[in-house]
PDB file of N, CA and C in Angstrom:
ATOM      1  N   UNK A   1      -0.708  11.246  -3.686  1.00  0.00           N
ATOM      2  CA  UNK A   1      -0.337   9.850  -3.864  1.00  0.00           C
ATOM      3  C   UNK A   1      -1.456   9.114  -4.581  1.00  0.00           C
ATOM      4  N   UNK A   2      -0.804   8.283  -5.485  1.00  0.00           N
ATOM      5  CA  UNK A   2      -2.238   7.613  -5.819  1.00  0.00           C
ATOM      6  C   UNK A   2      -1.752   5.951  -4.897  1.00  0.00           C
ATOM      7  N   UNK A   3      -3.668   5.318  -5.460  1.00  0.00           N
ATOM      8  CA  UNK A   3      -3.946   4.545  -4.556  1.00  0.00           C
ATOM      9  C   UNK A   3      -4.326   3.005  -5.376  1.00  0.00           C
ATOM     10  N   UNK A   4      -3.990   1.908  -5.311  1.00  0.00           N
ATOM     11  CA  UNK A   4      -4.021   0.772  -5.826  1.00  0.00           C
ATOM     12  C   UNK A   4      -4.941  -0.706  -4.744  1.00  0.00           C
ATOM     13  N   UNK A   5      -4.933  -1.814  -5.116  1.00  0.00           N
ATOM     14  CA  UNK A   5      -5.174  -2.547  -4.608  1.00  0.00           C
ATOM     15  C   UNK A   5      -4.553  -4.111  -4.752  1.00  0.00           C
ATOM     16  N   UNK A   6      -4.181  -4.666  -3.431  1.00  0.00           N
ATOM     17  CA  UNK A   6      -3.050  -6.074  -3.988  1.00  0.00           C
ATOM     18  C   UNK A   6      -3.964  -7.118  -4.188  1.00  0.00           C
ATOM     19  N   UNK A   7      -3.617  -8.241  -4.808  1.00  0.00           N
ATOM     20  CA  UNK A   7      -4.541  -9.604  -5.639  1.00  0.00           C
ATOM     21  C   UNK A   7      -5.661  -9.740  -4.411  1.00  0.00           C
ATOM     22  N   UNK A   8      -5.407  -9.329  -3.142  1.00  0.00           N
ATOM     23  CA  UNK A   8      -5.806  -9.943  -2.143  1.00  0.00           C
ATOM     24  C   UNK A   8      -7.032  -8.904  -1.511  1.00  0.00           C
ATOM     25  N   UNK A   9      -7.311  -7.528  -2.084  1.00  0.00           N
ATOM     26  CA  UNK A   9      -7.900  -6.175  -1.916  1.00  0.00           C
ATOM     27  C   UNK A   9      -7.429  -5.396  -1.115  1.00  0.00           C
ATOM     28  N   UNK A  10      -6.528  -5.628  -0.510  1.00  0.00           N
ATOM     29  CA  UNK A  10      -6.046  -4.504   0.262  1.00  0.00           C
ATOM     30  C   UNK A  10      -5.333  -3.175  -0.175  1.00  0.00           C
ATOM     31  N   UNK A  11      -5.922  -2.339  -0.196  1.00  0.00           N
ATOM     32  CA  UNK A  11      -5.233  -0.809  -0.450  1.00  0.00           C
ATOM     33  C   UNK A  11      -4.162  -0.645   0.185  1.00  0.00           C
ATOM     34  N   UNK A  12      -3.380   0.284  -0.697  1.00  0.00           N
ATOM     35  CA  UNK A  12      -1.902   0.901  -0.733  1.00  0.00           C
ATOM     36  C   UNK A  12      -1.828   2.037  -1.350  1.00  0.00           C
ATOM     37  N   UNK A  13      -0.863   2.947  -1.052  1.00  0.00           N
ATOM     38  CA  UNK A  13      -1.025   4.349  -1.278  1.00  0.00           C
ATOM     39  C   UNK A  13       0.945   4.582  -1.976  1.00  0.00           C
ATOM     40  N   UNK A  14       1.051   4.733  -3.348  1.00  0.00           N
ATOM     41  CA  UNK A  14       2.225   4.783  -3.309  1.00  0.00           C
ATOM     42  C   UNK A  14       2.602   6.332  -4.337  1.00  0.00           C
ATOM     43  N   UNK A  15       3.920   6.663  -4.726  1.00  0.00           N
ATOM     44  CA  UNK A  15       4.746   7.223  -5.308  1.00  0.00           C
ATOM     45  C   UNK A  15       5.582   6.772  -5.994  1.00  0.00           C
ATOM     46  N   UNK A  16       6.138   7.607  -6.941  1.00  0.00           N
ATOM     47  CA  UNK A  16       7.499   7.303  -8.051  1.00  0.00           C
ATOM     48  C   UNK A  16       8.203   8.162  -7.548  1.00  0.00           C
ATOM     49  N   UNK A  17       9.360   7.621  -7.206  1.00  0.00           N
ATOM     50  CA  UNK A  17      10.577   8.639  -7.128  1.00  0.00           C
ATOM     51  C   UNK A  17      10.954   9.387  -8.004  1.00  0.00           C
ATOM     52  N   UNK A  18      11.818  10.101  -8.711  1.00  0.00           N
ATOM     53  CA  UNK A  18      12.535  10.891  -9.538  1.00  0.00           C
ATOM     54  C   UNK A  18      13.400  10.013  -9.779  1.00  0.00           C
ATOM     55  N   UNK A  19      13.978   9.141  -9.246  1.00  0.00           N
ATOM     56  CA  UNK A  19      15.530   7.947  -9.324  1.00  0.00           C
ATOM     57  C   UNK A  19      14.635   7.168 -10.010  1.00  0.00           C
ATOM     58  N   UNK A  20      13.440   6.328 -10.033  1.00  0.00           N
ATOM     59  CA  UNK A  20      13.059   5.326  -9.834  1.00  0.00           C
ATOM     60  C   UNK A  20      12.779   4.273  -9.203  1.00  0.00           C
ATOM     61  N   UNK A  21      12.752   4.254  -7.865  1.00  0.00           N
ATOM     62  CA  UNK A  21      12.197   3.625  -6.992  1.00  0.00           C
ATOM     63  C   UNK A  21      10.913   3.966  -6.994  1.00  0.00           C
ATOM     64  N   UNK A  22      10.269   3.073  -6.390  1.00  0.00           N
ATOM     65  CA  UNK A  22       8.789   3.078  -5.939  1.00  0.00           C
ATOM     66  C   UNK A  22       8.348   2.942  -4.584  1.00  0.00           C
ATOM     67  N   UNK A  23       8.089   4.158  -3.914  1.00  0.00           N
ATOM     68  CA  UNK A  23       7.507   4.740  -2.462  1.00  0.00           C
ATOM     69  C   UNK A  23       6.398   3.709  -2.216  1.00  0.00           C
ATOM     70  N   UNK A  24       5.830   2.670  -1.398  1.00  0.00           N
ATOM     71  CA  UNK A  24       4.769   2.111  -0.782  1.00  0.00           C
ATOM     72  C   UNK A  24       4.504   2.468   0.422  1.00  0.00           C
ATOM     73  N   UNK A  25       3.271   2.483   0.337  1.00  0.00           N
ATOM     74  CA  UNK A  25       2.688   2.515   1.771  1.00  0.00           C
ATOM     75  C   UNK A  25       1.605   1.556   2.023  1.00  0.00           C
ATOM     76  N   UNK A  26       1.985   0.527   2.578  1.00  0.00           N
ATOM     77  CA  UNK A  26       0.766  -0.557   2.890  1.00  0.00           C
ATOM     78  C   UNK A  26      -0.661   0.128   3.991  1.00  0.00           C
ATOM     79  N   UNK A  27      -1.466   0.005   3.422  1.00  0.00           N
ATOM     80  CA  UNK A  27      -2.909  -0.232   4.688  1.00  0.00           C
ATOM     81  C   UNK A  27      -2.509  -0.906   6.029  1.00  0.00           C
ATOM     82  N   UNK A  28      -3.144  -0.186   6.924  1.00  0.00           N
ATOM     83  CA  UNK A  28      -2.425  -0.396   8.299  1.00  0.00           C
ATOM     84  C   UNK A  28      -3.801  -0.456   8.561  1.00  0.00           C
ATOM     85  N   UNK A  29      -4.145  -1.566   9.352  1.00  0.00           N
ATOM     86  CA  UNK A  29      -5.371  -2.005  10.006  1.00  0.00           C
ATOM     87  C   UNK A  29      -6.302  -1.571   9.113  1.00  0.00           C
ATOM     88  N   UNK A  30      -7.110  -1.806   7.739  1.00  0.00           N
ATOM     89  CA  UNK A  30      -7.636  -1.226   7.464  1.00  0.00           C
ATOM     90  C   UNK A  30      -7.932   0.066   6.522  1.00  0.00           C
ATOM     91  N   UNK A  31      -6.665   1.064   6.997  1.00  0.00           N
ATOM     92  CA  UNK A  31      -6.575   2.453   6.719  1.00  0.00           C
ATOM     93  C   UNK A  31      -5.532   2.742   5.938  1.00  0.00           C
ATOM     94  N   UNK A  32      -5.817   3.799   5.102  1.00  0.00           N
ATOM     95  CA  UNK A  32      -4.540   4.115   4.364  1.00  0.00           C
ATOM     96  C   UNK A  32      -3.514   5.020   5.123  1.00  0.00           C
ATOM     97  N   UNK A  33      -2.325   5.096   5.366  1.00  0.00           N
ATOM     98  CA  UNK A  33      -1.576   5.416   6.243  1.00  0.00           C
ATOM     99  C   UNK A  33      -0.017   6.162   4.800  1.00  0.00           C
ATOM    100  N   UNK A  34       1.124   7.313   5.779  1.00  0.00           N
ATOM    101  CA  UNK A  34       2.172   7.335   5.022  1.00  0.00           C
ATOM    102  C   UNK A  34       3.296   7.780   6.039  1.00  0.00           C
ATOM    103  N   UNK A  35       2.593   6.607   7.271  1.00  0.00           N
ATOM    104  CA  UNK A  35       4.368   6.434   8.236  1.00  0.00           C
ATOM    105  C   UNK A  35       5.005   5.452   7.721  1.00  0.00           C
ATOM    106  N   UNK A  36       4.718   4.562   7.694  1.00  0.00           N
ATOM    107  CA  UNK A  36       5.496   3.263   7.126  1.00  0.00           C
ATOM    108  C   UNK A  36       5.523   3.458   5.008  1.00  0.00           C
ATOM    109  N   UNK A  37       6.963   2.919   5.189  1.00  0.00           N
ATOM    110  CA  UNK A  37       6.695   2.628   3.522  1.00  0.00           C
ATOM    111  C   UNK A  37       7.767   1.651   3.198  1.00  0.00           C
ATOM    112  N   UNK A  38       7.833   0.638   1.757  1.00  0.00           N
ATOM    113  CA  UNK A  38       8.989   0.011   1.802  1.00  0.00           C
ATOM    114  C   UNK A  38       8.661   0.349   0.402  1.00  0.00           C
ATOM    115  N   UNK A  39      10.118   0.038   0.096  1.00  0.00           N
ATOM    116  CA  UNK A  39      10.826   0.698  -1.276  1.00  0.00           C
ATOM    117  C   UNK A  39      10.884  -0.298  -2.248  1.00  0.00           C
ATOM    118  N   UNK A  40      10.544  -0.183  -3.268  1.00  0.00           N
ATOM    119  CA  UNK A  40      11.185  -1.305  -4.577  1.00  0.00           C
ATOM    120  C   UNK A  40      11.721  -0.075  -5.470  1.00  0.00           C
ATOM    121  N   UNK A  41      12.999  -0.995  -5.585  1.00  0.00           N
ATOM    122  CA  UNK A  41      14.306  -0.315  -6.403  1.00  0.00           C
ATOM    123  C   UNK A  41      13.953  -0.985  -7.862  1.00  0.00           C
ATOM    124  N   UNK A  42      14.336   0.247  -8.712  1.00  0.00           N
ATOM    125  CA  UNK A  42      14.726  -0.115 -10.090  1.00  0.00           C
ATOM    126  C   UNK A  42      15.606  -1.213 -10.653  1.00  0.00           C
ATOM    127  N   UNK A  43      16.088  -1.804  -9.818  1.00  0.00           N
ATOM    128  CA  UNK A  43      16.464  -3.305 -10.120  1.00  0.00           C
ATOM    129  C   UNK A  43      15.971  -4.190 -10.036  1.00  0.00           C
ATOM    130  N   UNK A  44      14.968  -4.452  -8.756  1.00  0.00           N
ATOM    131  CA  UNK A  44      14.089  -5.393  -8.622  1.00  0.00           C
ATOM    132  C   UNK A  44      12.628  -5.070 -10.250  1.00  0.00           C
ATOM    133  N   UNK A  45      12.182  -3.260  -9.995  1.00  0.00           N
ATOM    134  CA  UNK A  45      11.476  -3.868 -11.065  1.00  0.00           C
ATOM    135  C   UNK A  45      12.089  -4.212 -12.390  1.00  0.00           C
ATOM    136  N   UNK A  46      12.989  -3.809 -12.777  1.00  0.00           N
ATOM    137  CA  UNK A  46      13.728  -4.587 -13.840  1.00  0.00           C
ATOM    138  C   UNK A  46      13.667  -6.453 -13.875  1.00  0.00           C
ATOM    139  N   UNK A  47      14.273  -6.696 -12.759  1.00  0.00           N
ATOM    140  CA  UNK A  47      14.102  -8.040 -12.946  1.00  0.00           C
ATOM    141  C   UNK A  47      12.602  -8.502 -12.631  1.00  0.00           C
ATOM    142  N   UNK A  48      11.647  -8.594 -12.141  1.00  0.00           N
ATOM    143  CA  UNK A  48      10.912  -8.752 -11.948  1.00  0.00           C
ATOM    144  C   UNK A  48       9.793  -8.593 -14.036  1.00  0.00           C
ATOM    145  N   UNK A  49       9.866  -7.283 -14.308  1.00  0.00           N
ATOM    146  CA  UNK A  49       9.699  -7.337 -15.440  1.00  0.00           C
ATOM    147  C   UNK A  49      10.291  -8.492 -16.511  1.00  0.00           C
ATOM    148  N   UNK A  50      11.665  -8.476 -16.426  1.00  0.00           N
ATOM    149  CA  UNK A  50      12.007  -9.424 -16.902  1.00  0.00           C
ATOM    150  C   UNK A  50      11.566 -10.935 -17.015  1.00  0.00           C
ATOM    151  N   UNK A  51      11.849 -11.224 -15.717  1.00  0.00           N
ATOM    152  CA  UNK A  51      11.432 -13.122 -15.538  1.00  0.00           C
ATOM    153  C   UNK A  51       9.665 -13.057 -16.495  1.00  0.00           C
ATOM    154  N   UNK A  52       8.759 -11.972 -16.224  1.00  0.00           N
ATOM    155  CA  UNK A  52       7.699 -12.281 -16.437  1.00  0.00           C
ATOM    156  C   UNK A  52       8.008 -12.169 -17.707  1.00  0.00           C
ATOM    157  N   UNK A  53       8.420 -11.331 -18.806  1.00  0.00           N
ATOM    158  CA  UNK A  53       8.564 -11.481 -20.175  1.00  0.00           C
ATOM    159  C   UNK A  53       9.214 -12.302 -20.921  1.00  0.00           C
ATOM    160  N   UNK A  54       9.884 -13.178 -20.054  1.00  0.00           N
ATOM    161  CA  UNK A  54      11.218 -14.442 -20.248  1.00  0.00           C
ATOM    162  C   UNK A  54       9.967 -15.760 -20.343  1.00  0.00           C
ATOM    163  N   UNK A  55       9.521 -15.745 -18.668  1.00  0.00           N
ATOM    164  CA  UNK A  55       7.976 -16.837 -19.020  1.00  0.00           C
ATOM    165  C   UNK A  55       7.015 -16.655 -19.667  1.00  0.00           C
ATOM    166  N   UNK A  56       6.720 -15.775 -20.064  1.00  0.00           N
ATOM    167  CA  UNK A  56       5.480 -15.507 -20.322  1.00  0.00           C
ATOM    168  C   UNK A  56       4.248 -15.680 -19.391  1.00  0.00           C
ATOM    169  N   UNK A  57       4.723 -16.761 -18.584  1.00  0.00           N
ATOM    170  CA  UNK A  57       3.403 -16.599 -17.669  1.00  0.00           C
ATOM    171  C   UNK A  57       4.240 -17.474 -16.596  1.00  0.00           C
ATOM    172  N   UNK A  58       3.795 -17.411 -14.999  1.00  0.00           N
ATOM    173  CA  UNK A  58       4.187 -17.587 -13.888  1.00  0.00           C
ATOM    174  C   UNK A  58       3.904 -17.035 -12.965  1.00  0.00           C
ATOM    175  N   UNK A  59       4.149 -17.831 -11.784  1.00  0.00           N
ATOM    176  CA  UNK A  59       3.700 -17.736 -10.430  1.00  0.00           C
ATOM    177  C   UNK A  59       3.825 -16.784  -9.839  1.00  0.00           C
ATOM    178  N   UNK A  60       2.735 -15.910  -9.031  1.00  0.00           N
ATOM    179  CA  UNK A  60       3.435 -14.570  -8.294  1.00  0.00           C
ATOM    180  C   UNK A  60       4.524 -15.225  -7.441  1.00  0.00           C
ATOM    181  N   UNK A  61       3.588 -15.949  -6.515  1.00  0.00           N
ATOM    182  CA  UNK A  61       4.757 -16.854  -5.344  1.00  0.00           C
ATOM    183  C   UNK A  61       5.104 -15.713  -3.981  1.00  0.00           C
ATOM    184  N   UNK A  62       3.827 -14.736  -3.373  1.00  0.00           N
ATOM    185  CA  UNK A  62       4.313 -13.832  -2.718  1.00  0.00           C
ATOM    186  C   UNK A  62       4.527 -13.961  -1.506  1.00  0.00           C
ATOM    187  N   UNK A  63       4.589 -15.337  -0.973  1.00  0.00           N
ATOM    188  CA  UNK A  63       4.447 -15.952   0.114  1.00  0.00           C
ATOM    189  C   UNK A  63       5.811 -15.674   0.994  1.00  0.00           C
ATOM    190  N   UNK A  64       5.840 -14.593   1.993  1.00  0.00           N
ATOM    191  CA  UNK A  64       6.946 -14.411   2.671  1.00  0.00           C
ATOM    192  C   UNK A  64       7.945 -15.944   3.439  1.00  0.00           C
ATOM    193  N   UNK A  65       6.929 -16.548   3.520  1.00  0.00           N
ATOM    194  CA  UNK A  65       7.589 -17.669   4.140  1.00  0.00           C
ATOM    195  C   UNK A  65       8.188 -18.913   3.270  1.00  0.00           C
ATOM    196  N   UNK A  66       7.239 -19.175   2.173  1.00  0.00           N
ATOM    197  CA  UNK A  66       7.920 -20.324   1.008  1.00  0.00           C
ATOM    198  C   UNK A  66       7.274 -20.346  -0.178  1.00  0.00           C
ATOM    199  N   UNK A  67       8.123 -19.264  -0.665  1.00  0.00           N
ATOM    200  CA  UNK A  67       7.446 -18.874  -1.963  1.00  0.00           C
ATOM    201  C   UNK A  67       7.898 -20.273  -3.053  1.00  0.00           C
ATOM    202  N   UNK A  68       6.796 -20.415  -3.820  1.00  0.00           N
ATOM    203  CA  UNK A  68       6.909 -21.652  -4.552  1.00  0.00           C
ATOM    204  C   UNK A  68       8.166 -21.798  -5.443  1.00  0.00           C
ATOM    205  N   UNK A  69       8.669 -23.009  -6.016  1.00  0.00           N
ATOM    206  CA  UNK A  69       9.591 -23.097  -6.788  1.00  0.00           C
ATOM    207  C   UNK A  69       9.043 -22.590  -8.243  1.00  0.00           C
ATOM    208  N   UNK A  70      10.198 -21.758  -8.604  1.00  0.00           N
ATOM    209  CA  UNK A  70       9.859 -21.473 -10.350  1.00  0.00           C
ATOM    210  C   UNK A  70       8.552 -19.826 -10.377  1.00  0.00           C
ATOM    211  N   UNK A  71       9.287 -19.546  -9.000  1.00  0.00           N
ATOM    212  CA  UNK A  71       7.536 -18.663  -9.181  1.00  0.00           C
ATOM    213  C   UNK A  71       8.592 -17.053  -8.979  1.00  0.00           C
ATOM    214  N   UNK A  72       7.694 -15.676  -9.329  1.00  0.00           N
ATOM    215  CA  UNK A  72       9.256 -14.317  -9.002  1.00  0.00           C
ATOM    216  C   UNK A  72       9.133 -14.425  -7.463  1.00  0.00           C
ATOM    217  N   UNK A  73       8.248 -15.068  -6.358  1.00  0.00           N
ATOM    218  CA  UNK A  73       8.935 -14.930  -5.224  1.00  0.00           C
ATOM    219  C   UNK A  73      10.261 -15.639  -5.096  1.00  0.00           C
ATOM    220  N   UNK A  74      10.294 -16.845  -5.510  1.00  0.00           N
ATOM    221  CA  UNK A  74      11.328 -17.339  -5.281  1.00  0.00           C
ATOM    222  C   UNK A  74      12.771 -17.259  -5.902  1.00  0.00           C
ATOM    223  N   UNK A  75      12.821 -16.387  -7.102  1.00  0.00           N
ATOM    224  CA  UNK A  75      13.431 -15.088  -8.135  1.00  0.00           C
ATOM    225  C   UNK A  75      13.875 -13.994  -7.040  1.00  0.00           C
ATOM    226  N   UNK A  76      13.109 -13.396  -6.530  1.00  0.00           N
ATOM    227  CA  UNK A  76      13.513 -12.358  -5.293  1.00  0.00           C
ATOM    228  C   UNK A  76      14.363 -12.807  -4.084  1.00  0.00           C
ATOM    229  N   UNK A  77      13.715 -14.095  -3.653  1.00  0.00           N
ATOM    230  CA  UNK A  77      14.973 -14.933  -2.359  1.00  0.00           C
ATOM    231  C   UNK A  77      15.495 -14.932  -3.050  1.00  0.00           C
ATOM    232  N   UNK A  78      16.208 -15.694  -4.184  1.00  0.00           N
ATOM    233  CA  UNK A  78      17.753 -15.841  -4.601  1.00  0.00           C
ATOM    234  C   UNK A  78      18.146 -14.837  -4.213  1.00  0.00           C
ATOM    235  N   UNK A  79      17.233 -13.515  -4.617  1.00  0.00           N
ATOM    236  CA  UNK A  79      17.853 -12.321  -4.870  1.00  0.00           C
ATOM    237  C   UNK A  79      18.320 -11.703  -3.610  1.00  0.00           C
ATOM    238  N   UNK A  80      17.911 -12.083  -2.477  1.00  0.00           N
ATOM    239  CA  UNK A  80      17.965 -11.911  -0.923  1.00  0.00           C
ATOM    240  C   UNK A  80      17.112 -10.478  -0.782  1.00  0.00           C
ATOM    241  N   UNK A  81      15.937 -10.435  -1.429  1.00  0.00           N
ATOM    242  CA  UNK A  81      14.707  -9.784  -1.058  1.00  0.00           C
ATOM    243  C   UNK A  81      13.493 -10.195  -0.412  1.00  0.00           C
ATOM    244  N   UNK A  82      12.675  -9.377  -0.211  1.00  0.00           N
ATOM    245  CA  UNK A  82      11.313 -10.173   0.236  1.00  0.00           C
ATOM    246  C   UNK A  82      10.579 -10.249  -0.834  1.00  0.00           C
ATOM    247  N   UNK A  83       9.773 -11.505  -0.994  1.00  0.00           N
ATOM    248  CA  UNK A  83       8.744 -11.630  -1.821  1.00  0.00           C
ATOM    249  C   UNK A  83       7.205 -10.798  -1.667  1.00  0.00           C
ATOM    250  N   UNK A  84       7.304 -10.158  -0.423  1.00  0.00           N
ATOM    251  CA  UNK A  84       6.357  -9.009  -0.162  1.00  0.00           C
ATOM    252  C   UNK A  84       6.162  -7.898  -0.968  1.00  0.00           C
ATOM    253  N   UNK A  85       7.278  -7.589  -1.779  1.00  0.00           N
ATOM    254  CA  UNK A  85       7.415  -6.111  -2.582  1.00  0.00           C
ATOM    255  C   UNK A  85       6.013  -7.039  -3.483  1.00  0.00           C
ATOM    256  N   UNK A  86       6.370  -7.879  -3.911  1.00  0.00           N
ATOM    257  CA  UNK A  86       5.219  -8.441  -5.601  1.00  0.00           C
ATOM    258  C   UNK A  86       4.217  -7.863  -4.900  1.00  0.00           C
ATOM    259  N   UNK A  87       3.269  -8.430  -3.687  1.00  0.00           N
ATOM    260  CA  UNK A  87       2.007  -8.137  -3.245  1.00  0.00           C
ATOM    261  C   UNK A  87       1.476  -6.530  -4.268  1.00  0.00           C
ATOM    262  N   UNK A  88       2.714  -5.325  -4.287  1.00  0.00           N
ATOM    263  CA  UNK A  88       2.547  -4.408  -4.359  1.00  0.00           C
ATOM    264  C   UNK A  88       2.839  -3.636  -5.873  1.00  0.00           C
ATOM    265  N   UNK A  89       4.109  -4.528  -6.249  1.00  0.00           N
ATOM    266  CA  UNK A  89       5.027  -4.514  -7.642  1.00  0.00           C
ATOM    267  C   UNK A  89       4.166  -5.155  -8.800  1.00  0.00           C
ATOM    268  N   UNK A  90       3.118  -5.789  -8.565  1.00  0.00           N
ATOM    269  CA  UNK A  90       2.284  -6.449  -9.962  1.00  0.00           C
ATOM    270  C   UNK A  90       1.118  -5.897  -9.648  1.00  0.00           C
ATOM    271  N   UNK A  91       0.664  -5.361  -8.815  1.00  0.00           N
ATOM    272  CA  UNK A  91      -0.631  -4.458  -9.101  1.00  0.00           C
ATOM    273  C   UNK A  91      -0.291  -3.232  -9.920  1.00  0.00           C
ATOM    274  N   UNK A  92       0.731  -2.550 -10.001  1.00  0.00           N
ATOM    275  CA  UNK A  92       1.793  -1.473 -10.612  1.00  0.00           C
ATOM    276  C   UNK A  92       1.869  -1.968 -12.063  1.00  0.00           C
ATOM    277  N   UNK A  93       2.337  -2.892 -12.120  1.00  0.00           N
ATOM    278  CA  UNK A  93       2.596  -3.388 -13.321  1.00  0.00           C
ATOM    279  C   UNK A  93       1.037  -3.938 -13.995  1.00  0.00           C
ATOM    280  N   UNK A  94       0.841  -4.045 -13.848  1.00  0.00           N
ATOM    281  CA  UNK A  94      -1.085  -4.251 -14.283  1.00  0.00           C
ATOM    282  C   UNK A  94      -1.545  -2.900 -14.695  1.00  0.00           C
ATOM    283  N   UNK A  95      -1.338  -1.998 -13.791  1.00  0.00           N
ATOM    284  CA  UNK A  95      -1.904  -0.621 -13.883  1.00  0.00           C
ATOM    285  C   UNK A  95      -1.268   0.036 -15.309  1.00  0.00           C
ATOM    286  N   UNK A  96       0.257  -0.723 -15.112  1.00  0.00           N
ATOM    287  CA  UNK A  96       0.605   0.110 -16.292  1.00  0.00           C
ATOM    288  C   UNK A  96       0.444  -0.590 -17.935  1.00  0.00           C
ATOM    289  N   UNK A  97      -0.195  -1.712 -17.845  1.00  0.00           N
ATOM    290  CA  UNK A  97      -0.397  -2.644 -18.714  1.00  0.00           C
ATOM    291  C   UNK A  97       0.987  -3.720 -19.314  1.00  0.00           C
ATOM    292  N   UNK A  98       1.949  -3.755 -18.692  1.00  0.00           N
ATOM    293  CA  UNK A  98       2.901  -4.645 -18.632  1.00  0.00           C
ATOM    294  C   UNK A  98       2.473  -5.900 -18.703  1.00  0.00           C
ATOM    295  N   UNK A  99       1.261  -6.467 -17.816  1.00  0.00           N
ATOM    296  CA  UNK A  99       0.886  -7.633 -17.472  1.00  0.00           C
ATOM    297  C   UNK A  99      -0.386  -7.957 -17.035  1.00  0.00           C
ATOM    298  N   UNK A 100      -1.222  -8.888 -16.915  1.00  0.00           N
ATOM    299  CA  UNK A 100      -2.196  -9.453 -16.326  1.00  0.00           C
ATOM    300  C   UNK A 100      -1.924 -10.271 -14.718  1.00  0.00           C
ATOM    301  N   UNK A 101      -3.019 -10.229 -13.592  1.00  0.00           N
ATOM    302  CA  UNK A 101      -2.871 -11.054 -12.658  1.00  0.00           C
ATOM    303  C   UNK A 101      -4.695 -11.631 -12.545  1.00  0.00           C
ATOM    304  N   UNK A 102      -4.246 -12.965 -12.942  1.00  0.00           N
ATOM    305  CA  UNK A 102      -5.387 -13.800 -12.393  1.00  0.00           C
ATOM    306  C   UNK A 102      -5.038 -15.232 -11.724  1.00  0.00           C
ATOM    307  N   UNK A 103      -6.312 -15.352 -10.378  1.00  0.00           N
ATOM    308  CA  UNK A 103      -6.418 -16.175  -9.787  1.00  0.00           C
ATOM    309  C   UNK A 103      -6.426 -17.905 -10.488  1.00  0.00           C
ATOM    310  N   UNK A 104      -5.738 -18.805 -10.237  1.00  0.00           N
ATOM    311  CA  UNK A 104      -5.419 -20.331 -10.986  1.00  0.00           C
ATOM    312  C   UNK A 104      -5.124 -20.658  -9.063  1.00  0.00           C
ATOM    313  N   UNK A 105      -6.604 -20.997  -8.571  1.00  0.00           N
ATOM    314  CA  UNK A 105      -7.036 -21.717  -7.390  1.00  0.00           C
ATOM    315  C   UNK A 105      -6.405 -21.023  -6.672  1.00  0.00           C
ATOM    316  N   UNK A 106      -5.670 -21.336  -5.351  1.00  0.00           N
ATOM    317  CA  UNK A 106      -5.409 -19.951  -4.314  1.00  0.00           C
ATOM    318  C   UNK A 106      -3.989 -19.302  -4.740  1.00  0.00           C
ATOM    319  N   UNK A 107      -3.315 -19.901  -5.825  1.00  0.00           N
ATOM    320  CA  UNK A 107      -2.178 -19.081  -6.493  1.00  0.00           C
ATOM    321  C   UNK A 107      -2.855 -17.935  -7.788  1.00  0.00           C
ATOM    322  N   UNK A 108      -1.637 -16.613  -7.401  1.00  0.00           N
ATOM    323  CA  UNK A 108      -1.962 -15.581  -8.208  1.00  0.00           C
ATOM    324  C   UNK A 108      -0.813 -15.690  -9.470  1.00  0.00           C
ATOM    325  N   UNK A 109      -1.681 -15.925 -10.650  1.00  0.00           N
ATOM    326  CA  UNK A 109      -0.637 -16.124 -12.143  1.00  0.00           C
ATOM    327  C   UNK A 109      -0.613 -14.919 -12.702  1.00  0.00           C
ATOM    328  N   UNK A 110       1.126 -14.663 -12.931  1.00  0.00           N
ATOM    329  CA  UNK A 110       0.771 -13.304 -13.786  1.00  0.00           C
ATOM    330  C   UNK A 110       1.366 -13.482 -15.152  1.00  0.00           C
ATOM    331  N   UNK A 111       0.656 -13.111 -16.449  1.00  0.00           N
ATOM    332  CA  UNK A 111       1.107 -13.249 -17.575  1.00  0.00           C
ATOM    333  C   UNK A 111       1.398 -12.398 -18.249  1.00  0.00           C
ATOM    334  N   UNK A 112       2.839 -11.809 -19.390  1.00  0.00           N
ATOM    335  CA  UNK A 112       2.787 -11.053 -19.960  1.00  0.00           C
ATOM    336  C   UNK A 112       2.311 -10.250 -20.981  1.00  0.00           C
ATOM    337  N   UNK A 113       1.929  -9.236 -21.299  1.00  0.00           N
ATOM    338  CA  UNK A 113       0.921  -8.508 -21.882  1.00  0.00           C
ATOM    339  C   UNK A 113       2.069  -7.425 -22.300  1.00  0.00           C
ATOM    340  N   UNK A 114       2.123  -7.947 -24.105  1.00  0.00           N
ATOM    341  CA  UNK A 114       2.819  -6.945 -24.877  1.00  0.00           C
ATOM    342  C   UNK A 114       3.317  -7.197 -25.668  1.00  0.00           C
ATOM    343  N   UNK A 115       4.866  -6.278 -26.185  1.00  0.00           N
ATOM    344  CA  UNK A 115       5.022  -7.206 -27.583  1.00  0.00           C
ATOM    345  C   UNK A 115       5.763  -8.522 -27.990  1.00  0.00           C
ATOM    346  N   UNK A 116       6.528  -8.261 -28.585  1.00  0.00           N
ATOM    347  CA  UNK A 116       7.798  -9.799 -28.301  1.00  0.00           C
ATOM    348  C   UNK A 116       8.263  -9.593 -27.109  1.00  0.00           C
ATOM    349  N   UNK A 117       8.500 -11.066 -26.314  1.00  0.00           N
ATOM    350  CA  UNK A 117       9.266 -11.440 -25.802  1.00  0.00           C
ATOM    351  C   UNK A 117      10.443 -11.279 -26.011  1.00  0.00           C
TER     352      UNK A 117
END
């Protein structure tokens, strides 16, 4: 498995499916762990890719509880997801050079990185 880190430093240990989903495993106290895992489906990263190449730049918004207006957490509630997958889904997307994530005061902005929109 390889191993990443979310805006916030916490390690995660994930996989690619063969379908396309993406295997997570969040840090559990600390530790890297592979009892627990939650899934992001090839639809979410589709859309998720999307909105960011549509704005060009915007709000992570990963706030399980009230993710900001106009931001992909609040792109994912419509969607009746959690805004928790981003924590994990834009460090991925960084890695793969899709995008940038930098800090704009205690919100994480992510901007697109590539060709046309």
């Amino acid at each position: 498995m390889k191993t990443l880190k979310t805006a916030t430093g916490a390690r995660f240990q994930f996989r690619m499916h063969p379908a396309g989903e993406i295997i997570v495993y969040p840090e559990s106290q600390g530790d890297l762990q592979d009892r627990s895992a939650i899934v992001i489906t090839p639809f979410t990263v589709g859309l998720v890719k999307q909105a960011i190449r549509s704005a060009g730049k915007i709000r992570m918004g990963a706030s399980r509880d009230n993710p900001p207006a106009n931001s992909l957490g609040a792109l994912l509630e419509r969607e009746r997801q959690s805004p928790k997958q981003l924590s994990y889904l834009i460090p991925l997307l960084v890695a793969e050079g899709s995008c940038e994530c930098m800090k704009d005061g205690q919100a994480c902005v992510v901007q697109y990185k590539g060709g046309p929109r």
